[in-house]
C-alpha atoms as a PDB file:
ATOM      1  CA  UNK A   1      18.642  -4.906  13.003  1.00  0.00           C
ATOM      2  CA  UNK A   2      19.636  -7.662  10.128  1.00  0.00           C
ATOM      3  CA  UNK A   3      17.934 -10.243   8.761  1.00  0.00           C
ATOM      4  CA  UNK A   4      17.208 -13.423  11.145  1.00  0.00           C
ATOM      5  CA  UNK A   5      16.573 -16.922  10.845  1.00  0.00           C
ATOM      6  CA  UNK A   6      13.545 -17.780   9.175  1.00  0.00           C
ATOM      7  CA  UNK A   7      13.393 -14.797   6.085  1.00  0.00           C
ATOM      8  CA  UNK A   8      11.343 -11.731   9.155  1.00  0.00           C
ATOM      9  CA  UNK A   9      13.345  -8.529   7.939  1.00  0.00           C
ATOM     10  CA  UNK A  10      13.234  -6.258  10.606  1.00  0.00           C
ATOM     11  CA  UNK A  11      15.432  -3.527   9.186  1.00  0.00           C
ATOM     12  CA  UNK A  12      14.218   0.296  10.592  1.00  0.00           C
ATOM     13  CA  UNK A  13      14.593   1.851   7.187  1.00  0.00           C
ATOM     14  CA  UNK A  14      11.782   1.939   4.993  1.00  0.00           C
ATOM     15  CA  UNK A  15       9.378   2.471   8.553  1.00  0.00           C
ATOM     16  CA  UNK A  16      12.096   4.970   9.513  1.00  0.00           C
ATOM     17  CA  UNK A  17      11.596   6.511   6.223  1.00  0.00           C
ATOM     18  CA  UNK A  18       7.208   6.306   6.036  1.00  0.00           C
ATOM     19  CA  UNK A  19       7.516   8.322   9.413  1.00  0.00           C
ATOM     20  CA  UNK A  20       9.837  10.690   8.204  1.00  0.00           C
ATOM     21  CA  UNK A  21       7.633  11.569   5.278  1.00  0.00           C
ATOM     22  CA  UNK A  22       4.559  11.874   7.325  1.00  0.00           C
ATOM     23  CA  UNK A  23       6.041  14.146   9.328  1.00  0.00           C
ATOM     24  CA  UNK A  24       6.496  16.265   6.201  1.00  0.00           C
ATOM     25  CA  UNK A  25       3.358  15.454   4.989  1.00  0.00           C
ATOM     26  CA  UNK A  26       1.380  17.222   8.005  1.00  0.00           C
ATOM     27  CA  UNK A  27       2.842  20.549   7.804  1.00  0.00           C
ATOM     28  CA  UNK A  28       2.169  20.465   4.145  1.00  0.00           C
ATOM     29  CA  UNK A  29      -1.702  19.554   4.869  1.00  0.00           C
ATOM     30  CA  UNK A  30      -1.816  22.132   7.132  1.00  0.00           C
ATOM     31  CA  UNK A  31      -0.304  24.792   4.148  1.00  0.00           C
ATOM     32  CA  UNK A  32      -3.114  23.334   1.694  1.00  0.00           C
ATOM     33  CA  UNK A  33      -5.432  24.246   4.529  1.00  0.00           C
ATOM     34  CA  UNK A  34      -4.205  27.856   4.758  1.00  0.00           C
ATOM     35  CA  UNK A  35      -4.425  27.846   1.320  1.00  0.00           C
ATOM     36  CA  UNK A  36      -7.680  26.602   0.161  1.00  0.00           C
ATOM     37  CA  UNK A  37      -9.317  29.054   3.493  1.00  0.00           C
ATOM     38  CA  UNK A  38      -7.428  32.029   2.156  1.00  0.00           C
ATOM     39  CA  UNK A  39      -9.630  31.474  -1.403  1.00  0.00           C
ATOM     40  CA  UNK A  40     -12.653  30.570   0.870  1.00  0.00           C
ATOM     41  CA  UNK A  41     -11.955  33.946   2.315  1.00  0.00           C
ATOM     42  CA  UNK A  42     -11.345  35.576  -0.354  1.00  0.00           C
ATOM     43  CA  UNK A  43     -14.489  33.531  -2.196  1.00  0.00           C
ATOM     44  CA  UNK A  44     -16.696  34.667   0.688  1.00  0.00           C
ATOM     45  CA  UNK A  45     -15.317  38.779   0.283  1.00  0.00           C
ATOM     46  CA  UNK A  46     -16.621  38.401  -3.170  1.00  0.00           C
ATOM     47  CA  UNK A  47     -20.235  37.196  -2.035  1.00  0.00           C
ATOM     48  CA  UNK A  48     -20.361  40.178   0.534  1.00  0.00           C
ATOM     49  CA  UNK A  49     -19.044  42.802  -2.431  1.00  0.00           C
ATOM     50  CA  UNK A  50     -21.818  40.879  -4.776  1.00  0.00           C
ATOM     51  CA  UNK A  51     -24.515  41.326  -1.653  1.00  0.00           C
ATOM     52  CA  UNK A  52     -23.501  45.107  -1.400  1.00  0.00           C
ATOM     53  CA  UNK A  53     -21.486  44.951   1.628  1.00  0.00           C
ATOM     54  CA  UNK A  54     -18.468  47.589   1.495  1.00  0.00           C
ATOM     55  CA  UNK A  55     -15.702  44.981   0.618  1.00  0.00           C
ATOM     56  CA  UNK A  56     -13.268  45.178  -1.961  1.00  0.00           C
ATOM     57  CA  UNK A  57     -12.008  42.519  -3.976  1.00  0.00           C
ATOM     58  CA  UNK A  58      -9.221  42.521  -6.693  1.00  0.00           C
ATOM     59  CA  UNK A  59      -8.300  40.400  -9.025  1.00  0.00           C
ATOM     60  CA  UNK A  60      -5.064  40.459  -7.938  1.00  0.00           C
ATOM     61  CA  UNK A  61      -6.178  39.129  -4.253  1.00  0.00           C
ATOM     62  CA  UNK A  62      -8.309  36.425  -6.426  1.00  0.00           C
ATOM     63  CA  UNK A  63      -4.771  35.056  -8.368  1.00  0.00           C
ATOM     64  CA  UNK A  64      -2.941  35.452  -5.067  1.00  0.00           C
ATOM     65  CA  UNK A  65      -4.830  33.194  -3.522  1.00  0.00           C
ATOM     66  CA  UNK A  66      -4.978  30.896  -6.305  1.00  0.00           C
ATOM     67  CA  UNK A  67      -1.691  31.145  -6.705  1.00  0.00           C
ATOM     68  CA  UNK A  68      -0.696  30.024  -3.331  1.00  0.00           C
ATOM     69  CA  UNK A  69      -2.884  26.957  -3.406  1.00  0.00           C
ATOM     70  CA  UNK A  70      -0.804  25.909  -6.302  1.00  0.00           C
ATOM     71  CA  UNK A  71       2.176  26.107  -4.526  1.00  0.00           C
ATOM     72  CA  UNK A  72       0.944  24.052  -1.445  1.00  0.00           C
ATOM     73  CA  UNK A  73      -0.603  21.670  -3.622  1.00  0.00           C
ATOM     74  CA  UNK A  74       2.347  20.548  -5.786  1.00  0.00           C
ATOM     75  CA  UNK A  75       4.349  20.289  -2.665  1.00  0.00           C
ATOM     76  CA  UNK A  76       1.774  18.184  -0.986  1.00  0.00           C
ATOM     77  CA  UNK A  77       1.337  15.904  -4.352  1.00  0.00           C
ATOM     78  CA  UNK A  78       5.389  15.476  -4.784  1.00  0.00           C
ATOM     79  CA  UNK A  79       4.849  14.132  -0.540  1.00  0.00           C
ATOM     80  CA  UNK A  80       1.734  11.930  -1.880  1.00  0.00           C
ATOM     81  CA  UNK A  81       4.259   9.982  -4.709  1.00  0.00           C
ATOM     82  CA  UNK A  82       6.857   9.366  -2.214  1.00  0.00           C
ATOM     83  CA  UNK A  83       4.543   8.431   0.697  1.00  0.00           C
ATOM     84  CA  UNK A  84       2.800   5.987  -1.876  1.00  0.00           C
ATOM     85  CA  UNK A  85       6.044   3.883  -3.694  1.00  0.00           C
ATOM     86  CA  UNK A  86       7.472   3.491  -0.150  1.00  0.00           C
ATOM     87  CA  UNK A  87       4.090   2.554   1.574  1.00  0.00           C
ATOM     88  CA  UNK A  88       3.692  -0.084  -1.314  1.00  0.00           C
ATOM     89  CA  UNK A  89       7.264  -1.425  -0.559  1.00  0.00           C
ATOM     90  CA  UNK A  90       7.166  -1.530   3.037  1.00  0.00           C
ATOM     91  CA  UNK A  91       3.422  -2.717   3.019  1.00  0.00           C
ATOM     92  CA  UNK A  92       4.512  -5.727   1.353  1.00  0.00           C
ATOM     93  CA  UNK A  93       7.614  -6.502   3.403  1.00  0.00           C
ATOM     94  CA  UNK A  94       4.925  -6.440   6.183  1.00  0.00           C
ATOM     95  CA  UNK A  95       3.033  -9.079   4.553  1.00  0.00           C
ATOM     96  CA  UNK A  96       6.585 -11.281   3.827  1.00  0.00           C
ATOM     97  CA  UNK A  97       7.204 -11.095   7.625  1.00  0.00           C
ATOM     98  CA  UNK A  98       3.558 -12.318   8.455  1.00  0.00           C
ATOM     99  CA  UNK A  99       4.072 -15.212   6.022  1.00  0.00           C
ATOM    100  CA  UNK A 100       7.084 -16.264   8.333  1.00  0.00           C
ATOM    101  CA  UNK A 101       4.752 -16.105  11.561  1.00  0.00           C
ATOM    102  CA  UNK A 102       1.902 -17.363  10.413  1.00  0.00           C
ATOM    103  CA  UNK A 103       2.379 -19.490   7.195  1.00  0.00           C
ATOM    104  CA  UNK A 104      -0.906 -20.352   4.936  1.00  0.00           C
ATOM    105  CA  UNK A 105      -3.037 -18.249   6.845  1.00  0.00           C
ATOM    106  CA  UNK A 106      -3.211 -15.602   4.346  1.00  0.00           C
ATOM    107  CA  UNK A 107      -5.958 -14.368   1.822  1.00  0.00           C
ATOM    108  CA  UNK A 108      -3.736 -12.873  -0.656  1.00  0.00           C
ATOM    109  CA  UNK A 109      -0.191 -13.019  -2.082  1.00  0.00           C
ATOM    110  CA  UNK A 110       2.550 -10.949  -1.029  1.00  0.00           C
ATOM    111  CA  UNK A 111       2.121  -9.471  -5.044  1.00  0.00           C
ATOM    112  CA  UNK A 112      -1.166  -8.113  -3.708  1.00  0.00           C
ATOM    113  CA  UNK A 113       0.266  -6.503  -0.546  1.00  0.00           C
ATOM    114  CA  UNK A 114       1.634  -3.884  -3.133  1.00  0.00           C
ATOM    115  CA  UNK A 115      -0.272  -4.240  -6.497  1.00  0.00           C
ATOM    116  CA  UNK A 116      -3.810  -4.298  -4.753  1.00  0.00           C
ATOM    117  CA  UNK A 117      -3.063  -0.308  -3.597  1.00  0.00           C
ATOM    118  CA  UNK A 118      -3.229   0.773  -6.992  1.00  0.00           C
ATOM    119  CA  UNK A 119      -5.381  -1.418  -8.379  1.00  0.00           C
ATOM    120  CA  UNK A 120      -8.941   0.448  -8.898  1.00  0.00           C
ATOM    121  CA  UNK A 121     -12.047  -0.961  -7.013  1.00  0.00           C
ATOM    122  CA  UNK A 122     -10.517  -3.886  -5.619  1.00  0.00           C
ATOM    123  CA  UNK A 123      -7.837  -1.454  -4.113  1.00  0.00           C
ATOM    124  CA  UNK A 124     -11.472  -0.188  -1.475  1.00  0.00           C
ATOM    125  CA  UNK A 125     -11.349  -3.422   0.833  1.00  0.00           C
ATOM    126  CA  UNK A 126      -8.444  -5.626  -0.665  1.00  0.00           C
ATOM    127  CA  UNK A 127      -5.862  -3.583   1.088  1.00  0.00           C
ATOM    128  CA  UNK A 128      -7.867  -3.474   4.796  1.00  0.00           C
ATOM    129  CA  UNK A 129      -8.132  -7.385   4.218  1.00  0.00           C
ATOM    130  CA  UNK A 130      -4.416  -7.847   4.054  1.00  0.00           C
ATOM    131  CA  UNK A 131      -3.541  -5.702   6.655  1.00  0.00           C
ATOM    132  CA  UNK A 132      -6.357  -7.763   8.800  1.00  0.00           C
ATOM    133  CA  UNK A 133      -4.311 -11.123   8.029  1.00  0.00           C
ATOM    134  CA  UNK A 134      -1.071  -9.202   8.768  1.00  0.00           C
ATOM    135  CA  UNK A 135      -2.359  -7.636  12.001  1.00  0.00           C
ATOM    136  CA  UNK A 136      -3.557 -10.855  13.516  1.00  0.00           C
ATOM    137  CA  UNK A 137       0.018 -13.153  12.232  1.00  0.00           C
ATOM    138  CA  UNK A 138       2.275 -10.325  13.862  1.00  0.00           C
ATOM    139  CA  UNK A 139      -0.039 -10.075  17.422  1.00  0.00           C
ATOM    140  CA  UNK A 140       2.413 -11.439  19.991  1.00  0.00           C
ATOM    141  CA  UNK A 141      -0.291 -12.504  22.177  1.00  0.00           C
ATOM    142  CA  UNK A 142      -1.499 -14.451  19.218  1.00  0.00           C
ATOM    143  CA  UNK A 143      -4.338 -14.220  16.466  1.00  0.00           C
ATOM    144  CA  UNK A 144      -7.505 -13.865  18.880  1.00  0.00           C
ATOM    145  CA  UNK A 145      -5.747 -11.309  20.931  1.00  0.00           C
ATOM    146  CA  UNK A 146      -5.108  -8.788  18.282  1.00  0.00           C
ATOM    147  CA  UNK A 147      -6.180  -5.459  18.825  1.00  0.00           C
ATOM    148  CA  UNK A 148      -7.008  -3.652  15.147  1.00  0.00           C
ATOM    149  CA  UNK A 149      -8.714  -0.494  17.050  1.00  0.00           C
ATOM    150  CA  UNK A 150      -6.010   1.771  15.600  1.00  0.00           C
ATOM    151  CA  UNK A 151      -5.952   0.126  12.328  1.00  0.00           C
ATOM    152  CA  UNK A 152      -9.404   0.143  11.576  1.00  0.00           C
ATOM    153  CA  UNK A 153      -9.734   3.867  13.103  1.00  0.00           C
ATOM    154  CA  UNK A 154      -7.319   4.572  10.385  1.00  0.00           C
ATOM    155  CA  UNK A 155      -8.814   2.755   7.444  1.00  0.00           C
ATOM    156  CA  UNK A 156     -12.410   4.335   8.041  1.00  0.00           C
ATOM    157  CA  UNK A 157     -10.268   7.933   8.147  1.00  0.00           C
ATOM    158  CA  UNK A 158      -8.668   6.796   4.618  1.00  0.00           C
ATOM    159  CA  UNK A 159     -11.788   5.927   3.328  1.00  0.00           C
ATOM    160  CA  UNK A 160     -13.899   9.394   4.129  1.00  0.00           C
ATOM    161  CA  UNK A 161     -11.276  11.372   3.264  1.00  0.00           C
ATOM    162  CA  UNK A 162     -10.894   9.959  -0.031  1.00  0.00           C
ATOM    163  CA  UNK A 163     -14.494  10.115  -0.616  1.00  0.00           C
ATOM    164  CA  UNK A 164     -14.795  13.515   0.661  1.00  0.00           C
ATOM    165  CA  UNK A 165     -12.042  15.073  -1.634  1.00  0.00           C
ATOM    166  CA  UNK A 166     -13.606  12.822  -4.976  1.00  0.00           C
ATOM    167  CA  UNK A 167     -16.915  14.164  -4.244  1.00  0.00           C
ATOM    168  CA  UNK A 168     -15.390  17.631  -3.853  1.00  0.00           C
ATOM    169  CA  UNK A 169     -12.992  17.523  -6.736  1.00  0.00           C
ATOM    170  CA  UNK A 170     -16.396  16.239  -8.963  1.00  0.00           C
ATOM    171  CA  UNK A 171     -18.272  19.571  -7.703  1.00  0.00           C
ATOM    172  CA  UNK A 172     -15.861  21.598  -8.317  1.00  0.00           C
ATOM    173  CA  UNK A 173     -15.334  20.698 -11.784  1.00  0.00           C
ATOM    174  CA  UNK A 174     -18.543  20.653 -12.769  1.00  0.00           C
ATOM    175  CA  UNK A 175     -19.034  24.618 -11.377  1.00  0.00           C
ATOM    176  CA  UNK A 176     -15.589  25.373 -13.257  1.00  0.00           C
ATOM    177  CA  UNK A 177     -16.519  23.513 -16.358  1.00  0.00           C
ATOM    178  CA  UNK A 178     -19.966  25.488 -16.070  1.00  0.00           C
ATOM    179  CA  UNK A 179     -18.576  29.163 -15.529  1.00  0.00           C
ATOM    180  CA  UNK A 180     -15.498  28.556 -18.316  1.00  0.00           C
ATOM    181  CA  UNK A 181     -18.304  27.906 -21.132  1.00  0.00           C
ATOM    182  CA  UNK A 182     -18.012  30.070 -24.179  1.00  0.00           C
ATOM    183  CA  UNK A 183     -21.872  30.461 -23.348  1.00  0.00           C
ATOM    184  CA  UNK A 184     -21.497  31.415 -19.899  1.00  0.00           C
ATOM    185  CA  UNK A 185     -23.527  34.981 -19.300  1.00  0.00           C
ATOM    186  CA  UNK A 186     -25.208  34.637 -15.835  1.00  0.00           C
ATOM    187  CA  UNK A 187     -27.935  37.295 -14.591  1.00  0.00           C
ATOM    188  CA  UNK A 188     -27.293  38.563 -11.649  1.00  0.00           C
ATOM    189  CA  UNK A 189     -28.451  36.496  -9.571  1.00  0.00           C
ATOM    190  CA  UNK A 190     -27.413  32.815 -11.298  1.00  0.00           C
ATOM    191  CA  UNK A 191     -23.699  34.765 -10.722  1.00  0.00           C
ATOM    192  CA  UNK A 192     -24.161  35.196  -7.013  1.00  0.00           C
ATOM    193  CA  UNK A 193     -25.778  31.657  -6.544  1.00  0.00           C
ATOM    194  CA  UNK A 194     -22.168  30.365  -8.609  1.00  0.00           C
ATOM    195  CA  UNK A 195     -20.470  32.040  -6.206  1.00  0.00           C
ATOM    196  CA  UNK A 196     -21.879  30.437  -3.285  1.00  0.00           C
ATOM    197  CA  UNK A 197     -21.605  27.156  -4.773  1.00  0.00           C
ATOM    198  CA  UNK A 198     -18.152  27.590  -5.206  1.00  0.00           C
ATOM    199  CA  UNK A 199     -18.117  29.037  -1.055  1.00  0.00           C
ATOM    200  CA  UNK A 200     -19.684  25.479  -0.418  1.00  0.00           C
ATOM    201  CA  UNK A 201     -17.683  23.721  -1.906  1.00  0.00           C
ATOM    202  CA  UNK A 202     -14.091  25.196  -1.166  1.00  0.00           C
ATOM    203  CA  UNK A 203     -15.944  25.035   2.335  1.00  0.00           C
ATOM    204  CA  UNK A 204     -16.351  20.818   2.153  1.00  0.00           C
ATOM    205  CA  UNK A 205     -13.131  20.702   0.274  1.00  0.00           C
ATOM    206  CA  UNK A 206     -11.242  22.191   4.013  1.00  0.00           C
ATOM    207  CA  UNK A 207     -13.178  19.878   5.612  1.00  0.00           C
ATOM    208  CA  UNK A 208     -11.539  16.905   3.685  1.00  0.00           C
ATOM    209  CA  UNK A 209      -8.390  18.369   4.319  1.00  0.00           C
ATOM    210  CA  UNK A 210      -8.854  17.995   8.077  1.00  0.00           C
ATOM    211  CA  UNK A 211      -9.949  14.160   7.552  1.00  0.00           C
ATOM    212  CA  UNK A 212      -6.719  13.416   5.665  1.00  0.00           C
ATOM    213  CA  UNK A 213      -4.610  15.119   8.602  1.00  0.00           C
ATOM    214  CA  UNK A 214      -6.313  12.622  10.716  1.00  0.00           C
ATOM    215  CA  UNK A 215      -5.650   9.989   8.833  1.00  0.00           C
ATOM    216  CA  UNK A 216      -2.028  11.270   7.986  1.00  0.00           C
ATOM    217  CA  UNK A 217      -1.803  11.313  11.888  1.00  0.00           C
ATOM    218  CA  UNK A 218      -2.861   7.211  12.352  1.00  0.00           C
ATOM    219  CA  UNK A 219      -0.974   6.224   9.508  1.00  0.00           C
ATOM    220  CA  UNK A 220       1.869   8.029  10.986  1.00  0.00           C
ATOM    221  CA  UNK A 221       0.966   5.771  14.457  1.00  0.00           C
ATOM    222  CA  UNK A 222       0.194   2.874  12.405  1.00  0.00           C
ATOM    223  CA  UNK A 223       3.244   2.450  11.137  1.00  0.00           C
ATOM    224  CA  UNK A 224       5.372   2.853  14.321  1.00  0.00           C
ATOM    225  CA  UNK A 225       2.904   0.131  15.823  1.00  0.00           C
ATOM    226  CA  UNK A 226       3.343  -2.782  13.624  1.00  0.00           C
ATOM    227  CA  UNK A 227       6.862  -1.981  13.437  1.00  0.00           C
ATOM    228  CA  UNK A 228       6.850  -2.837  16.918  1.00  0.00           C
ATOM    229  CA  UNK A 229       4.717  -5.695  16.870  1.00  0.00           C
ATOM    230  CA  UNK A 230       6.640  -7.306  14.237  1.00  0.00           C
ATOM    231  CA  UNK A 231       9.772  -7.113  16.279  1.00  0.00           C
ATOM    232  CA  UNK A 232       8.199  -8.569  19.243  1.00  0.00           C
ATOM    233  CA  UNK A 233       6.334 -11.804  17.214  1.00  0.00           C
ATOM    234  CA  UNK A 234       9.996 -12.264  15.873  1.00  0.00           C
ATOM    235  CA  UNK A 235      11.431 -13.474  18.650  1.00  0.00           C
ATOM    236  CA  UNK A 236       8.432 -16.288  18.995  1.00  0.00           C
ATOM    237  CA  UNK A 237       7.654 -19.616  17.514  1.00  0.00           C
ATOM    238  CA  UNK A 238       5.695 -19.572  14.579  1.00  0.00           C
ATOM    239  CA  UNK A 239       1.423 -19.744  15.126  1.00  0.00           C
ATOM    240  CA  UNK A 240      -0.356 -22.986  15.227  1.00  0.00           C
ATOM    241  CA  UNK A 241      -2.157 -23.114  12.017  1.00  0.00           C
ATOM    242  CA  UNK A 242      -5.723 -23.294  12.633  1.00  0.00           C
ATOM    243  CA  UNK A 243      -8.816 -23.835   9.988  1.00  0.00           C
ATOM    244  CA  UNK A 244      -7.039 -22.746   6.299  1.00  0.00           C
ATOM    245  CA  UNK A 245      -8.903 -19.566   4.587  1.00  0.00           C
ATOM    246  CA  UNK A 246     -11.538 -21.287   1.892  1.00  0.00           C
ATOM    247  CA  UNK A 247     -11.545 -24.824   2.756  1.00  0.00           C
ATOM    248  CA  UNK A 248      -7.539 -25.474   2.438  1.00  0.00           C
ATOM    249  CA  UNK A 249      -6.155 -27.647   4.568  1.00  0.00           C
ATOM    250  CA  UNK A 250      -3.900 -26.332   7.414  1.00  0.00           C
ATOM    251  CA  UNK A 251      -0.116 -26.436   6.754  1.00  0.00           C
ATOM    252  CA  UNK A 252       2.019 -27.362   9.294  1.00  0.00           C
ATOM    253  CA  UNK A 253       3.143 -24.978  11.755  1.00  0.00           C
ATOM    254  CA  UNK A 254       6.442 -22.895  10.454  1.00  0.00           C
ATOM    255  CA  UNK A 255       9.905 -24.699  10.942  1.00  0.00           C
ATOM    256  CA  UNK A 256       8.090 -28.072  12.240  1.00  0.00           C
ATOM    257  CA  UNK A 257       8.395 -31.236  10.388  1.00  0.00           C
ATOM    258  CA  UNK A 258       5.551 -32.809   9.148  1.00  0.00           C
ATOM    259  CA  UNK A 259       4.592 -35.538  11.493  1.00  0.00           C
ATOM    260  CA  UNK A 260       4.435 -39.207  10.290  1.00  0.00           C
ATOM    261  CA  UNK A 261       2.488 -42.330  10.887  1.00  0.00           C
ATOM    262  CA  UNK A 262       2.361 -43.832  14.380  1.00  0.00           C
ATOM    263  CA  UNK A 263       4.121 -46.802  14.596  1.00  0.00           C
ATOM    264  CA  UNK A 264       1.773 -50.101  14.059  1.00  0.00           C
ATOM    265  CA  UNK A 265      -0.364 -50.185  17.089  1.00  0.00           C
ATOM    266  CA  UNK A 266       0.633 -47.095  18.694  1.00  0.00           C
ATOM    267  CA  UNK A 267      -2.186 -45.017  19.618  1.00  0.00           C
ATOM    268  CA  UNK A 268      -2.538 -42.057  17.860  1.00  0.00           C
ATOM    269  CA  UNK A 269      -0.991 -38.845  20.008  1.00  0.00           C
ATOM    270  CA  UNK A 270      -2.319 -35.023  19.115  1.00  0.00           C
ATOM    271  CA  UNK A 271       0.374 -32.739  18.221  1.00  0.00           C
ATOM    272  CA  UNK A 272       2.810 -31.176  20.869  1.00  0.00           C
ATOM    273  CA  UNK A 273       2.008 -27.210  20.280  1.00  0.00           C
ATOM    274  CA  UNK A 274       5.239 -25.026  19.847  1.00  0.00           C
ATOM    275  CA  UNK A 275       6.428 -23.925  23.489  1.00  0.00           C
ATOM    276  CA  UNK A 276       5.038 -20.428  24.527  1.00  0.00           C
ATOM    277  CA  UNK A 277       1.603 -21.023  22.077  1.00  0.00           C
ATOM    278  CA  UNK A 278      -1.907 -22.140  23.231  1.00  0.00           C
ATOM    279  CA  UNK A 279      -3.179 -25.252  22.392  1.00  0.00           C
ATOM    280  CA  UNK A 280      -6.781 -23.977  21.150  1.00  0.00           C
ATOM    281  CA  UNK A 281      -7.457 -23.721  17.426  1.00  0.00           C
ATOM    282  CA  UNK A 282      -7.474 -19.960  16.640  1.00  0.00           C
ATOM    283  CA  UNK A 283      -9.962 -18.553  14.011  1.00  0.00           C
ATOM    284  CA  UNK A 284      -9.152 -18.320  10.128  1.00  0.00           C
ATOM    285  CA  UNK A 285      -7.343 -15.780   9.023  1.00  0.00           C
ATOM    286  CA  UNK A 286      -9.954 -15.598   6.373  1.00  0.00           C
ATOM    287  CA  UNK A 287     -12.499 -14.160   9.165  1.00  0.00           C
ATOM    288  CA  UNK A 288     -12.651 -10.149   9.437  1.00  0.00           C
END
């Protein structure tokens, strides 16, 4: 699929290409998971040996283990580059498309379709808010018909996982940073209550892991879904413009001329909508 009329790029690749890595990036979630619960194990053998239970641990079991998190988490955080340059990309092509459907009805440059990902703080709700604005110009059935279950099931899955892994990461380090002090010489039983910190928290950290297979698993639908919105609102007219976000004023809709003065006497005649659109004045973009 090329490039028609009116500068919506419909090309398959970069999509074809953010569903491809997804796919990878599952079965390498699902390795982190095996590895981070074969240290929880492992973690957990320790507490029993430490509680007097007959159960051996090495120290060779211990770097194993460690060992094969490693492994699983370079591979996942090679996926995590890729996924992000060629989200970023396509994200922003997204944006350029809903431009063509719905021109002026947009919070946010087509910059800030990419930049606002990696841009800290802002990069919480600025993101959600574009995709809102690009959700609603790309709904075939028009702005108030869009249906953002799926993309705000998703967001809300982005959004604990991150915080779930950042609040695990912080406890973490703050147990290794704690046991790796030159003045580090527990009693017996400030060792055993270390240990099932660290049980805790390798416990939450599977537990984020799950959340960002879930969320690996919308994004993954996500993307096949606006994909296929976008190639249906291509072959439409362009959206009335309704009420401009923050008190601009409307533009006229996409590929109609702007309409002139009546002729001297002439009463004054509404606009003629484009064929196939509603006549009602749909909500700003800047709403939700």
């Amino acid at each position: 699929m090329g490039m028609p009329a009116g500068g919506v790029d419909l090309r398959r690749g970069l999509s074809t290409t953010l569903v491809a890595l997804f796919g990878l990036a599952l079965p390498a979630l699902i390795f982190l998971l095996v590895a981070r619960s074969g240290q929880f194990s492992v973690i957990g053998d320790m507490l029993d040996a430490v509680e007097g239970k007959p159960v051996s641990v090495t120290q060779k079991d211990l770097d194993d283990a460690d060992d094969m998190f490693t492994a699983a988490q370079v591979l996942y955080s090679l996926l995590t580059v890729a996924i992000a340059v060629v989200w970023a990309i396509w994200f922003r092509r997204l944006r350029l498309n809903a431009e063509a459907f719905a021109p002026g009805q947009h919070r946010f440059g087509s910059g800030w379709a990419a930049g606002s990902w990696f841009t800290p703080v802002v990069n919480l709700w600025f993101p959600k808010q574009i995709a809102n604005d690009i959700w609603r110009a790309s709904s075939p059935q028009g702005p108030h018909a869009a249906n953002r279950g799926l993309l705000n099931g998703w967001w809300i899955t982005w959004i604990v996982a991150l915080v779930t892994n950042a609040v695990g990461g912080i406890r973490y380090n703050l147990l290794r940073g704690k046991v790796e002090g030159d003045d580090y010489s527990p009693s017996a039983s400030e060792a055993k209550s270390d240990i099932e910190s660290l049980h805790s928290i390798l416990a939450f950290d599977m537990f984020a892991i799950v959340i960002f297979i879930a969320a690996a698993v919308l994004a993954l639908l996500l993307v096949r879904q606006i994909t296929a919105l976008q190639e249906q609102r291509a072959s439409l007219p362009p959206q009335m413009a309704g009420p401009a976000p923050y008190g601009m004023p409307s533009p006229n809709p996409y590929g109609s001329p702007a309409p002139g003065p009546a002729p001297y006497g002439a009463p004054q005649m509404p606009p003629t909508p484009p064929p196939g659109q509603p006549g009602q004045q749909y909500p700003p973009y800047g709403q939700g």
